[in-house]
N, C-alpha and C. Protein backbone atom coordinates (compact mmCIF):
# COMPACT_ATOMS: atom_id res chain seq x y z
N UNK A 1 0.82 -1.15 0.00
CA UNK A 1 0.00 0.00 0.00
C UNK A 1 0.89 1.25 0.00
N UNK A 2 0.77 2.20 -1.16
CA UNK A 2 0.80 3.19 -1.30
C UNK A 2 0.73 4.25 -0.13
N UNK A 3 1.87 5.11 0.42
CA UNK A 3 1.06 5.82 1.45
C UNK A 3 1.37 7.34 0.76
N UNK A 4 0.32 8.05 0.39
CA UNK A 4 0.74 9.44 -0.22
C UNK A 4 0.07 10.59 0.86
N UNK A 5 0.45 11.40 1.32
CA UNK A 5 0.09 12.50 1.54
C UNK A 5 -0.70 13.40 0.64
N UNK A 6 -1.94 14.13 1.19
CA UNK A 6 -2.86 15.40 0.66
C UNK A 6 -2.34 16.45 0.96
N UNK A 7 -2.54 17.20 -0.25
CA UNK A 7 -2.09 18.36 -0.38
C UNK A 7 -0.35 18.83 0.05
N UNK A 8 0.28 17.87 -0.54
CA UNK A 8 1.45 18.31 -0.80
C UNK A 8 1.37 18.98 -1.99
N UNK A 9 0.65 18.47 -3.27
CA UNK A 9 0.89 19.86 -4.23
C UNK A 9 0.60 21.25 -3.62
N UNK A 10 -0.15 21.55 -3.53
CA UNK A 10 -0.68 22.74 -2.90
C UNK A 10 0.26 23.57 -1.85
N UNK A 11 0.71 22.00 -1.12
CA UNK A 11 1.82 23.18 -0.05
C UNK A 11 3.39 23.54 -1.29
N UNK A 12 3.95 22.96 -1.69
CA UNK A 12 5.12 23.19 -2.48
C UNK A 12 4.47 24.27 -3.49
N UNK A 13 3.30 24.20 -4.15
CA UNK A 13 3.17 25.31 -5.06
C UNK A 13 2.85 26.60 -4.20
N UNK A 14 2.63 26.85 -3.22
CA UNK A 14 1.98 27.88 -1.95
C UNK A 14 3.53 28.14 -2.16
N UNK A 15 4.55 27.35 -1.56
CA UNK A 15 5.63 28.04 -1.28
C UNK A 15 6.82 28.46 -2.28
N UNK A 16 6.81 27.64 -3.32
CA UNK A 16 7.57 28.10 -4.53
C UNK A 16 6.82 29.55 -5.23
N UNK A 17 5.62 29.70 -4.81
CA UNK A 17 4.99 31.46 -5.21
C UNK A 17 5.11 32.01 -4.35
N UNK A 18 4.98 31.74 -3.28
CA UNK A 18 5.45 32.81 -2.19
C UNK A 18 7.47 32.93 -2.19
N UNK A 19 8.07 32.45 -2.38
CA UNK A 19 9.61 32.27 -2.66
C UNK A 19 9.65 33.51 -3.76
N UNK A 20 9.34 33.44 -5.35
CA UNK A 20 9.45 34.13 -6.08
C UNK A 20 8.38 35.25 -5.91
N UNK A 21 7.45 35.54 -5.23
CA UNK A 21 7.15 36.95 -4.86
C UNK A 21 7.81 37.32 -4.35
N UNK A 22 8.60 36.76 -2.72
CA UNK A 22 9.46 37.15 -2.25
C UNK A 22 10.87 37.76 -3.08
N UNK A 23 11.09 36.75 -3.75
CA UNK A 23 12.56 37.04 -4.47
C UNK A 23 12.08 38.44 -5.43
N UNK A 24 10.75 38.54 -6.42
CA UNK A 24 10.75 40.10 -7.03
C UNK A 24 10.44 41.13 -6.10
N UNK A 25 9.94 40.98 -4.75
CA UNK A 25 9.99 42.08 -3.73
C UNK A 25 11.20 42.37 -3.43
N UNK A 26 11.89 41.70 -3.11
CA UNK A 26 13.79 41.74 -2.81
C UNK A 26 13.95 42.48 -4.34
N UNK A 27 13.87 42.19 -5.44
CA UNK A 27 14.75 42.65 -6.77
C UNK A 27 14.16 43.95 -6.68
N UNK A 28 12.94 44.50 -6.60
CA UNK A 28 12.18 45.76 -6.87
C UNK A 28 12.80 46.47 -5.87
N UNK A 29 13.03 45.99 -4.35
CA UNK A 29 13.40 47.06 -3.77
C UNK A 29 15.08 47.41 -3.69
N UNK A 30 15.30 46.31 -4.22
CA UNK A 30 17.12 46.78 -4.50
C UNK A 30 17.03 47.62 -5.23
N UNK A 31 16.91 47.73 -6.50
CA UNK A 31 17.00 48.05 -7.60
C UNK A 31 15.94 49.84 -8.07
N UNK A 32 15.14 49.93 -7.15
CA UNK A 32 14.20 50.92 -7.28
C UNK A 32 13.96 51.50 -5.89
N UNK A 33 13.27 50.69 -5.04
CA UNK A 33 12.70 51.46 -3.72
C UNK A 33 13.82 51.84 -2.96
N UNK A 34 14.89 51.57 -2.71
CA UNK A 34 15.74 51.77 -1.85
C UNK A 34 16.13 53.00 -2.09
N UNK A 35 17.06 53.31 -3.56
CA UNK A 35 17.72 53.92 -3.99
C UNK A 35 16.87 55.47 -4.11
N UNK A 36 15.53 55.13 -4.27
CA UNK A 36 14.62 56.56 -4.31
C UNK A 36 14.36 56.50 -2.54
N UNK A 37 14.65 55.99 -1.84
CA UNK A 37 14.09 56.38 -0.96
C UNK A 37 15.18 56.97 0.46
N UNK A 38 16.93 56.26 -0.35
CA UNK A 38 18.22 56.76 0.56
C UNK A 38 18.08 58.36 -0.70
N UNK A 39 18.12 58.43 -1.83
CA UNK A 39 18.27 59.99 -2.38
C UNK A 39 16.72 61.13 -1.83
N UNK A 40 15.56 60.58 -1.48
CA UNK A 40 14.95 61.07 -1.14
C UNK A 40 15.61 61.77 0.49
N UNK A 41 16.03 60.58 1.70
CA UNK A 41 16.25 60.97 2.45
C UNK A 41 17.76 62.11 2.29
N UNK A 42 18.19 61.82 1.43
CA UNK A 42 19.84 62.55 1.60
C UNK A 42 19.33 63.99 0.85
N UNK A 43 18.91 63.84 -0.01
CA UNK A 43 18.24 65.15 -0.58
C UNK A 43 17.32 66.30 1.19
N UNK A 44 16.83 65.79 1.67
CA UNK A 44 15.74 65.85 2.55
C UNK A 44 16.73 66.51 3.89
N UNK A 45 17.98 65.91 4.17
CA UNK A 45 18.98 66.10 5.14
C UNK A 45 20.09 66.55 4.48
N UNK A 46 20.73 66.96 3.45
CA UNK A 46 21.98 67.78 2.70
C UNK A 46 21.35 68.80 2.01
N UNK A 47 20.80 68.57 1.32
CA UNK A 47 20.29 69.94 0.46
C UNK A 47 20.46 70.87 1.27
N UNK A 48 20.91 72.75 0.89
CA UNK A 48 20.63 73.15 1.42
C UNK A 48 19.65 74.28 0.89
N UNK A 49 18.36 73.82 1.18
CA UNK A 49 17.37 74.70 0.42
C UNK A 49 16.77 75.43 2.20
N UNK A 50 16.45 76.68 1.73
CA UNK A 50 15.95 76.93 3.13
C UNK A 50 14.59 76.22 3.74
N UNK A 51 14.70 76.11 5.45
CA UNK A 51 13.84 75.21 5.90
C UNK A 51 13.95 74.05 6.16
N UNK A 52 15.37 73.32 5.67
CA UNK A 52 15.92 71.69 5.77
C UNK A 52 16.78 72.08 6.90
N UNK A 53 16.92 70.95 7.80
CA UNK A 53 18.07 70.85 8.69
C UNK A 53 19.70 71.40 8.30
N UNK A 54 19.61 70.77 7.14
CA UNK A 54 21.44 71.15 6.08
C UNK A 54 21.17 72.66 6.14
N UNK A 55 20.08 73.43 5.99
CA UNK A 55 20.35 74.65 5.56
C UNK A 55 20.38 75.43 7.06
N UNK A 56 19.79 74.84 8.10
CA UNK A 56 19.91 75.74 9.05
C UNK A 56 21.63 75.59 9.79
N UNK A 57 22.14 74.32 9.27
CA UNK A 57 23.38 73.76 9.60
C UNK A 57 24.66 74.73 9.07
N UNK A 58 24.26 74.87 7.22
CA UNK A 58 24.82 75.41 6.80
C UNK A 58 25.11 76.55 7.66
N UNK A 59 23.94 77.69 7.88
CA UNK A 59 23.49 79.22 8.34
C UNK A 59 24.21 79.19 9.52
N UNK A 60 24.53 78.27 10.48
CA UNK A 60 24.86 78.87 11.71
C UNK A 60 26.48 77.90 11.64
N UNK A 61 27.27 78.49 10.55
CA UNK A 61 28.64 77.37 10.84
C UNK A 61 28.57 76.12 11.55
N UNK A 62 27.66 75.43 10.69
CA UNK A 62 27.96 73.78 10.77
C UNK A 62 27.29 73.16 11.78
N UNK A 63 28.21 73.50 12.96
CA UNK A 63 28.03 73.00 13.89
C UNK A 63 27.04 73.61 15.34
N UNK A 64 26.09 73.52 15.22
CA UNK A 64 25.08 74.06 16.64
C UNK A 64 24.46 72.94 16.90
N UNK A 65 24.06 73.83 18.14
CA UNK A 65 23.39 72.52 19.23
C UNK A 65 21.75 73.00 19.14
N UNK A 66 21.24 72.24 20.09
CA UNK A 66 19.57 72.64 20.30
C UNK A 66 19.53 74.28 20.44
N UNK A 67 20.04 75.32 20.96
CA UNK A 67 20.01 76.06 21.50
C UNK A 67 20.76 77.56 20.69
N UNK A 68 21.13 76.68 19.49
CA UNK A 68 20.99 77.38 18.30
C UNK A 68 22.75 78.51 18.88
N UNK A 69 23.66 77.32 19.50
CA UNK A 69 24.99 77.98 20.31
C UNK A 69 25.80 76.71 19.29
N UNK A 70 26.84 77.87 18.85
CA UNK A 70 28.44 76.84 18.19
C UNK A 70 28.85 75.99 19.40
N UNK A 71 29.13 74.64 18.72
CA UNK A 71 29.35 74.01 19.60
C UNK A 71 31.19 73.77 19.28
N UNK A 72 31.85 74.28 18.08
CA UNK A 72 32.75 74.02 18.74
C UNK A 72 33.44 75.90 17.91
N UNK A 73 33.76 76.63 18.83
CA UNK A 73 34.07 77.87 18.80
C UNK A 73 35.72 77.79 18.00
N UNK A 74 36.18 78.76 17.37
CA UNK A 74 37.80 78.70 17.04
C UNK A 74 38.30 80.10 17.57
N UNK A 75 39.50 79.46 18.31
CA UNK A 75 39.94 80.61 19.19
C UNK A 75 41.80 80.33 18.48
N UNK A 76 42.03 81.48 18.39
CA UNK A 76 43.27 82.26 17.95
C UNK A 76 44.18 82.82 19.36
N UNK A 77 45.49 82.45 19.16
CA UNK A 77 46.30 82.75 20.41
C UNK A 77 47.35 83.35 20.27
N UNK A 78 47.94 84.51 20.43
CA UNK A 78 48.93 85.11 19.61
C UNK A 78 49.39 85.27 20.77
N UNK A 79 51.30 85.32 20.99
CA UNK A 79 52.28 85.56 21.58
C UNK A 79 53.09 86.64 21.46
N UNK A 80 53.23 87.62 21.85
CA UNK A 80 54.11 88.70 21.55
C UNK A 80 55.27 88.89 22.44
N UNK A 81 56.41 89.48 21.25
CA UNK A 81 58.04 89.75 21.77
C UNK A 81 57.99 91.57 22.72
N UNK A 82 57.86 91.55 23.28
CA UNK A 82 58.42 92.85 23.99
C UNK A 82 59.98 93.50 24.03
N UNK A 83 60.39 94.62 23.32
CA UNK A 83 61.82 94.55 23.60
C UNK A 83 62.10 95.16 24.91
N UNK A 84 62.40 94.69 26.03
CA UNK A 84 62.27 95.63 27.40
C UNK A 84 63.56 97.03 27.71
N UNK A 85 64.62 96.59 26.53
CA UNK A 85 65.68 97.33 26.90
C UNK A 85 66.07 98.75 25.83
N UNK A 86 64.70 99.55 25.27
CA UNK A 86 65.04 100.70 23.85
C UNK A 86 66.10 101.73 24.61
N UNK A 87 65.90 102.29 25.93
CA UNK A 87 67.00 103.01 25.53
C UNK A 87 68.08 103.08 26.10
N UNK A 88 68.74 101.78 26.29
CA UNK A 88 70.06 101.07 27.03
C UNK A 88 70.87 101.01 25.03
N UNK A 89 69.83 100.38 23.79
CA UNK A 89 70.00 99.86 23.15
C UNK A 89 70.31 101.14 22.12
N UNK A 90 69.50 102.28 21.76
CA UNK A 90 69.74 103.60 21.54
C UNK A 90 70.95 104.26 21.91
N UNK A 91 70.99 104.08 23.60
CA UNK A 91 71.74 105.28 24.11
C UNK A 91 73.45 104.56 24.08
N UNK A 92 73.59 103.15 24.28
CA UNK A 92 74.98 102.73 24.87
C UNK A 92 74.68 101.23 24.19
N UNK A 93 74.39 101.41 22.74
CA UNK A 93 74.67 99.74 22.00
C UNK A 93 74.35 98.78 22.33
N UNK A 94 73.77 98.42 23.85
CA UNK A 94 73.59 97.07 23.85
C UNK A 94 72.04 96.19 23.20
N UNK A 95 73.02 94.95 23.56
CA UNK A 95 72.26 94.10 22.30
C UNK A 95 70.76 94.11 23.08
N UNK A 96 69.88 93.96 22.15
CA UNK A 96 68.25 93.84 22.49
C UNK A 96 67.61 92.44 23.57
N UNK A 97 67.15 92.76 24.17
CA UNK A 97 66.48 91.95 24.92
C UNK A 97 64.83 91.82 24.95
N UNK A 98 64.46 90.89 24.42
CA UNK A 98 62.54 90.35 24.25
C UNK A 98 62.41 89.61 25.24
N UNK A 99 60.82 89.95 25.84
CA UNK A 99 60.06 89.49 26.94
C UNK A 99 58.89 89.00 26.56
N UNK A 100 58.79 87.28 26.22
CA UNK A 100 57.37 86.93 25.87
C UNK A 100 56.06 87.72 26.42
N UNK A 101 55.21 88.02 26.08
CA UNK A 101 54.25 87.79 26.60
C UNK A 101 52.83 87.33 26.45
N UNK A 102 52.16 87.20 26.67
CA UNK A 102 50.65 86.49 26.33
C UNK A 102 50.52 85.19 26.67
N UNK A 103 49.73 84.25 26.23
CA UNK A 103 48.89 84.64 24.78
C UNK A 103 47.74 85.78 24.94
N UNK A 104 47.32 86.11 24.17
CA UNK A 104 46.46 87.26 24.03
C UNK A 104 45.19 86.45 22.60
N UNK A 105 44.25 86.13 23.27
CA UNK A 105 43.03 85.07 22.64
C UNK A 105 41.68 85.55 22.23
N UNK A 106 41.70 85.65 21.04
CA UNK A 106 40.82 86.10 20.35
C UNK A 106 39.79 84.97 19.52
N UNK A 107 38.74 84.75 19.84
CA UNK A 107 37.36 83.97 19.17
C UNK A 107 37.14 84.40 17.72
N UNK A 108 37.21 84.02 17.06
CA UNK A 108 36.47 83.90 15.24
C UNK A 108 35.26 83.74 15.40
N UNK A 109 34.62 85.02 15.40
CA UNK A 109 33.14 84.69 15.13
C UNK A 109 32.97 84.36 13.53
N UNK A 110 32.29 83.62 12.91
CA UNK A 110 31.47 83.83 11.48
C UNK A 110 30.03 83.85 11.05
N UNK A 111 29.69 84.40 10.61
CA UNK A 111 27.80 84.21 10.08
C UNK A 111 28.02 84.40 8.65
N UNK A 112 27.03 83.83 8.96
CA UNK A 112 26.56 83.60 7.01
C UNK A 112 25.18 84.77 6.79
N UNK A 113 25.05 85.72 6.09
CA UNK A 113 24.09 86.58 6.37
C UNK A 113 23.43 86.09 4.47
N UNK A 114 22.36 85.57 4.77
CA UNK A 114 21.95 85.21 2.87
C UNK A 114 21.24 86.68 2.75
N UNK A 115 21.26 87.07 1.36
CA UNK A 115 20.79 87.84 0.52
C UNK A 115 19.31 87.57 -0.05
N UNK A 116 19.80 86.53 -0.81
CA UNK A 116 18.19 85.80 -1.24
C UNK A 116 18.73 84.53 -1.38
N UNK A 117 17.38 83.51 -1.53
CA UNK A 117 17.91 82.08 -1.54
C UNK A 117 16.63 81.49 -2.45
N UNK A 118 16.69 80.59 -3.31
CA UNK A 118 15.85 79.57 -4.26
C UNK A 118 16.06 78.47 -4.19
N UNK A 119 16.01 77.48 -5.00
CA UNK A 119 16.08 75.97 -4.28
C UNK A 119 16.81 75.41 -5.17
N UNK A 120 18.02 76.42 -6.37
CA UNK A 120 18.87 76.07 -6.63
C UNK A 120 20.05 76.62 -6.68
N UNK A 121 19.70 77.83 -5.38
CA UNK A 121 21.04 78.50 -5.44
C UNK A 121 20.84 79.54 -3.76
N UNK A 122 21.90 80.10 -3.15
CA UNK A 122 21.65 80.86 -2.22
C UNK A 122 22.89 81.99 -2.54
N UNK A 123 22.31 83.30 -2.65
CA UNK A 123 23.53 84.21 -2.43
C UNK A 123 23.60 84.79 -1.15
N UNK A 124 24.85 84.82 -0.37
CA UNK A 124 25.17 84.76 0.58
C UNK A 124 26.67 86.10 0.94
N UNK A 125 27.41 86.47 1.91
CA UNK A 125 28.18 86.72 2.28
C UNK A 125 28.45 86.29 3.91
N UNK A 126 29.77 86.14 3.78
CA UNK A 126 30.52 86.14 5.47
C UNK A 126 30.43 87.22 6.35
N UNK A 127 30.15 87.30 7.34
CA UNK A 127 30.47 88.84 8.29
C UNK A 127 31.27 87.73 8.95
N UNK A 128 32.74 88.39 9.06
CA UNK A 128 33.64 87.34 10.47
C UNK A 128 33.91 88.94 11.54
N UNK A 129 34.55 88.12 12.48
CA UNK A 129 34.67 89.19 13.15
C UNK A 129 35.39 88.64 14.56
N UNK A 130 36.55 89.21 15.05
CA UNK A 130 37.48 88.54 16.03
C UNK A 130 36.92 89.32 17.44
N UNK A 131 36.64 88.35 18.35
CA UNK A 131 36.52 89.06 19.79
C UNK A 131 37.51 88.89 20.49
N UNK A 132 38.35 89.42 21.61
CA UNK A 132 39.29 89.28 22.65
C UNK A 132 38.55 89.14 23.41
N UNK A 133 39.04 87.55 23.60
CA UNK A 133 39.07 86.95 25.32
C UNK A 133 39.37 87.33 26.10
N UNK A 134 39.28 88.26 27.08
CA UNK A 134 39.71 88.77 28.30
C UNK A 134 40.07 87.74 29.36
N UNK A 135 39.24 86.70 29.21
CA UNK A 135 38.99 85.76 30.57
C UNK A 135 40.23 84.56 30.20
N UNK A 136 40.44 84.38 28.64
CA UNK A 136 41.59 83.42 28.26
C UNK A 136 43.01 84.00 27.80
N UNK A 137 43.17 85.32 28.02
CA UNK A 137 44.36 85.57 27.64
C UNK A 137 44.95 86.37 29.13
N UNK A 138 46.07 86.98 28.80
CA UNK A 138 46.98 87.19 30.01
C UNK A 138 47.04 88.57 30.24
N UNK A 139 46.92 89.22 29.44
CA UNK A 139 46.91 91.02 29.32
C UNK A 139 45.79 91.35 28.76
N UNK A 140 45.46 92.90 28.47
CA UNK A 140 44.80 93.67 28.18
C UNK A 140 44.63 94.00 26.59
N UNK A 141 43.70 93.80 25.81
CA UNK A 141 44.08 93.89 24.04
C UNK A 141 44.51 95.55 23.51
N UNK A 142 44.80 96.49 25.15
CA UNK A 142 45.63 97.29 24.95
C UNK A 142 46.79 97.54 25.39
N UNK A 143 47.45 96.65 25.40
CA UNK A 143 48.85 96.50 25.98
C UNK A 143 50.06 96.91 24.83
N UNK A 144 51.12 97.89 24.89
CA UNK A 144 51.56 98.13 24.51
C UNK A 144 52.79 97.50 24.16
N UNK A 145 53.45 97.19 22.81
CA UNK A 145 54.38 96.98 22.94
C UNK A 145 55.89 97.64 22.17
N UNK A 146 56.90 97.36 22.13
CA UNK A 146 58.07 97.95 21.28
C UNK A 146 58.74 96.53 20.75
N UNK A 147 58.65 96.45 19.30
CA UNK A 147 59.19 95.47 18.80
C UNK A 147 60.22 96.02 17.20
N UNK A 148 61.30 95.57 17.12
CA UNK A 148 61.49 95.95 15.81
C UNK A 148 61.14 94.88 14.74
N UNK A 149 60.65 95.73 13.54
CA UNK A 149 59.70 95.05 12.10
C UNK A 149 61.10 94.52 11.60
N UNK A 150 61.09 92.98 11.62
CA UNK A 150 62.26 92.32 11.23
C UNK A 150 61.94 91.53 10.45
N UNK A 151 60.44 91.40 9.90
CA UNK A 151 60.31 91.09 8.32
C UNK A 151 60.58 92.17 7.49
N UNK A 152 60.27 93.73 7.94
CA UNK A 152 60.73 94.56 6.59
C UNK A 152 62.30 94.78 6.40
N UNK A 153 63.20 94.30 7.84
CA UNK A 153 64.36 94.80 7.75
C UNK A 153 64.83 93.00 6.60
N UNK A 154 64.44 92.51 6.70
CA UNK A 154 64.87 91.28 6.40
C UNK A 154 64.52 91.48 5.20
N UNK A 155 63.65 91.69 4.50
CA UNK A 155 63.14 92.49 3.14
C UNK A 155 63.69 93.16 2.57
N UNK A 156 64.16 94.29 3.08
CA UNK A 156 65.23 95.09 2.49
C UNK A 156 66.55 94.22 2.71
N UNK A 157 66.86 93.75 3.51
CA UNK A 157 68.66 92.71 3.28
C UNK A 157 68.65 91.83 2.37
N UNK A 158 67.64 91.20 2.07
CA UNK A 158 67.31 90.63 1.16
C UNK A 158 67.73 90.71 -0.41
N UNK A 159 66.43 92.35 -0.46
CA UNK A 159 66.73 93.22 -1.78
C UNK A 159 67.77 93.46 -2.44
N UNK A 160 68.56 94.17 -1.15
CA UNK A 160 69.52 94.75 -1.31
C UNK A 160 71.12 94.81 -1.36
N UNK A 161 71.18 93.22 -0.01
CA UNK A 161 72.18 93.06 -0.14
C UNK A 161 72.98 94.37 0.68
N UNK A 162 74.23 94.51 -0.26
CA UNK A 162 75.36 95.34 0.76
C UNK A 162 74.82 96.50 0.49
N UNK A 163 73.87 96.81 -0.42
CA UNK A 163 74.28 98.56 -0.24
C UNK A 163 72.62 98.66 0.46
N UNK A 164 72.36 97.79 1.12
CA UNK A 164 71.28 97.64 2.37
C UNK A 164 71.28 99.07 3.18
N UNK A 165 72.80 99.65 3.64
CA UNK A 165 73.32 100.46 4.48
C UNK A 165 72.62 101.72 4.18
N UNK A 166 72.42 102.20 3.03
CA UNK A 166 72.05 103.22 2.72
C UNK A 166 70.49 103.38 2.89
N UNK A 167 69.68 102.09 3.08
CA UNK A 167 68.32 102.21 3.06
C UNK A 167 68.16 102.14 4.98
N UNK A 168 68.72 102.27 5.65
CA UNK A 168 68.75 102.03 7.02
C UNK A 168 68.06 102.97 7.40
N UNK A 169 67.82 104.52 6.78
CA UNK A 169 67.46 105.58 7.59
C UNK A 169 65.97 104.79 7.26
N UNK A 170 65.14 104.17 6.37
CA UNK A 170 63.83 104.23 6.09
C UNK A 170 63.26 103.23 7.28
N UNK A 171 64.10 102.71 8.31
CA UNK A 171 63.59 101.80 9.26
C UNK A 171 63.56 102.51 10.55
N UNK A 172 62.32 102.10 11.47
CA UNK A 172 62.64 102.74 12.63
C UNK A 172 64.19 103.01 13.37
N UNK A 173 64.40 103.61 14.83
CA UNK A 173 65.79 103.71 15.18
C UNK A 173 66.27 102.29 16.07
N UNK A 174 65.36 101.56 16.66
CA UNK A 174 65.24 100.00 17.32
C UNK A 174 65.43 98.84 16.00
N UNK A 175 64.85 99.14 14.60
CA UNK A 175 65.01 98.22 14.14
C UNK A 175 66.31 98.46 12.88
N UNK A 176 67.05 99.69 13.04
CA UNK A 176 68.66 99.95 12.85
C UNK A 176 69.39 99.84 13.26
N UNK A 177 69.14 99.47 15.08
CA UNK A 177 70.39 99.02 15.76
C UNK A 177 70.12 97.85 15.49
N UNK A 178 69.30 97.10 15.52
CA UNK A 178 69.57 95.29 15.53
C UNK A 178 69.91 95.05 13.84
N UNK A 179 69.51 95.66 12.97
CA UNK A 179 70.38 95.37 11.60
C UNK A 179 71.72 95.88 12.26
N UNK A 180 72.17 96.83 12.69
CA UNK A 180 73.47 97.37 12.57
C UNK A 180 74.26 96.00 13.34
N UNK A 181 73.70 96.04 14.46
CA UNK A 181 73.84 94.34 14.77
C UNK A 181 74.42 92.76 14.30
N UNK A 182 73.25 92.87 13.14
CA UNK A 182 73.43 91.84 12.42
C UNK A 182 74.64 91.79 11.37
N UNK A 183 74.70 93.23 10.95
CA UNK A 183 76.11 93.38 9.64
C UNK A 183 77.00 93.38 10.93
N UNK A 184 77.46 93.57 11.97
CA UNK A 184 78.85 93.38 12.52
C UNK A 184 79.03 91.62 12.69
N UNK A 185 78.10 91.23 12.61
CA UNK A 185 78.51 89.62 13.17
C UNK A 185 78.70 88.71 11.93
């Protein structure tokens, strides 16, 4: 005696159509749904058309938080030479002496101020603008100092070479003794 099972056709054909629906749902969405639906989202989050996240990202340098504050600020730190000794160096030749001081820290603000904007273009300009840190630097952003310009003297030695000597009067009197300086050695 024969022993056959009912409805095994039925179950193997149930599942070999459900297999290849499956398999053209898999091909359709590789091939179509996905791809419209990662450029939909990237369009949706980069673009920067006004009103999208990208564009308010763009507007406030990149990076802000909920609270519409830079979250990561760029701060500038400049060091300055003091010469402490002008008129030891004037009056009786001696050689120059510099006194670090600072840093002296200044914040980069930037904004983006738009003009007009369409949804294939934005005209725009920068306003930047440097603040002094009072609270991160060491002095006052009116602190005085005396330094001699030893890129222009170096500019002219450069140029000029030996007959340098004759262009000496066009430099301050601090930054003629330290050339005068430099030609004795």
């Amino acid at each position: 005696m024969k022993f056959r099972a009912r409805g095994c056709f039925w179950c193997g054909f149930t599942l070999t159509l459900s297999g290849m629906l499956l398999f053209a749902l898999g091909f359709v969405s590789y091939y179509w749904l996905f791809p419209v639906l990662i450029t939909a989202g990237v369009e949706e989050n980069v673009l920067v058309v006004p009103g999208t996240d990208g564009y308010q990202s763009w507007l406030y340098n990149y990076n802000v938080d909920e609270n519409d504050h830079h979250t990561a600020p760029v701060f500038y730190k400049y060091h300055m030479f003091n010469l402490t000794n002008v008129d030891d160096m004037l009056h009786h030749g001696a050689e120059p002496h510099f006194e670090e001081k600072g840093p002296y820290v200044f914040e980069w603000k930037r904004e983006r101020i738009v003009v007009s904007a369409t949804k294939t273009w934005i005209k725009y300009f920068t306003y930047q603008r440097f603040m002094f840190r009072e609270d991160l630097s060491v002095g006052s952003e009116y602190d005085m100092f005396v330094n001699a310009n030893q890129i222009h003297a170096g500019c002219l030695w450069r140029a000029y070479g030996e007959e340098f000597i004759c262009l000496i009067g066009s430099v301050g009197p601090v930054t003629r003794l330290i050339l005068q300086l430099y030609q004795s050695e």
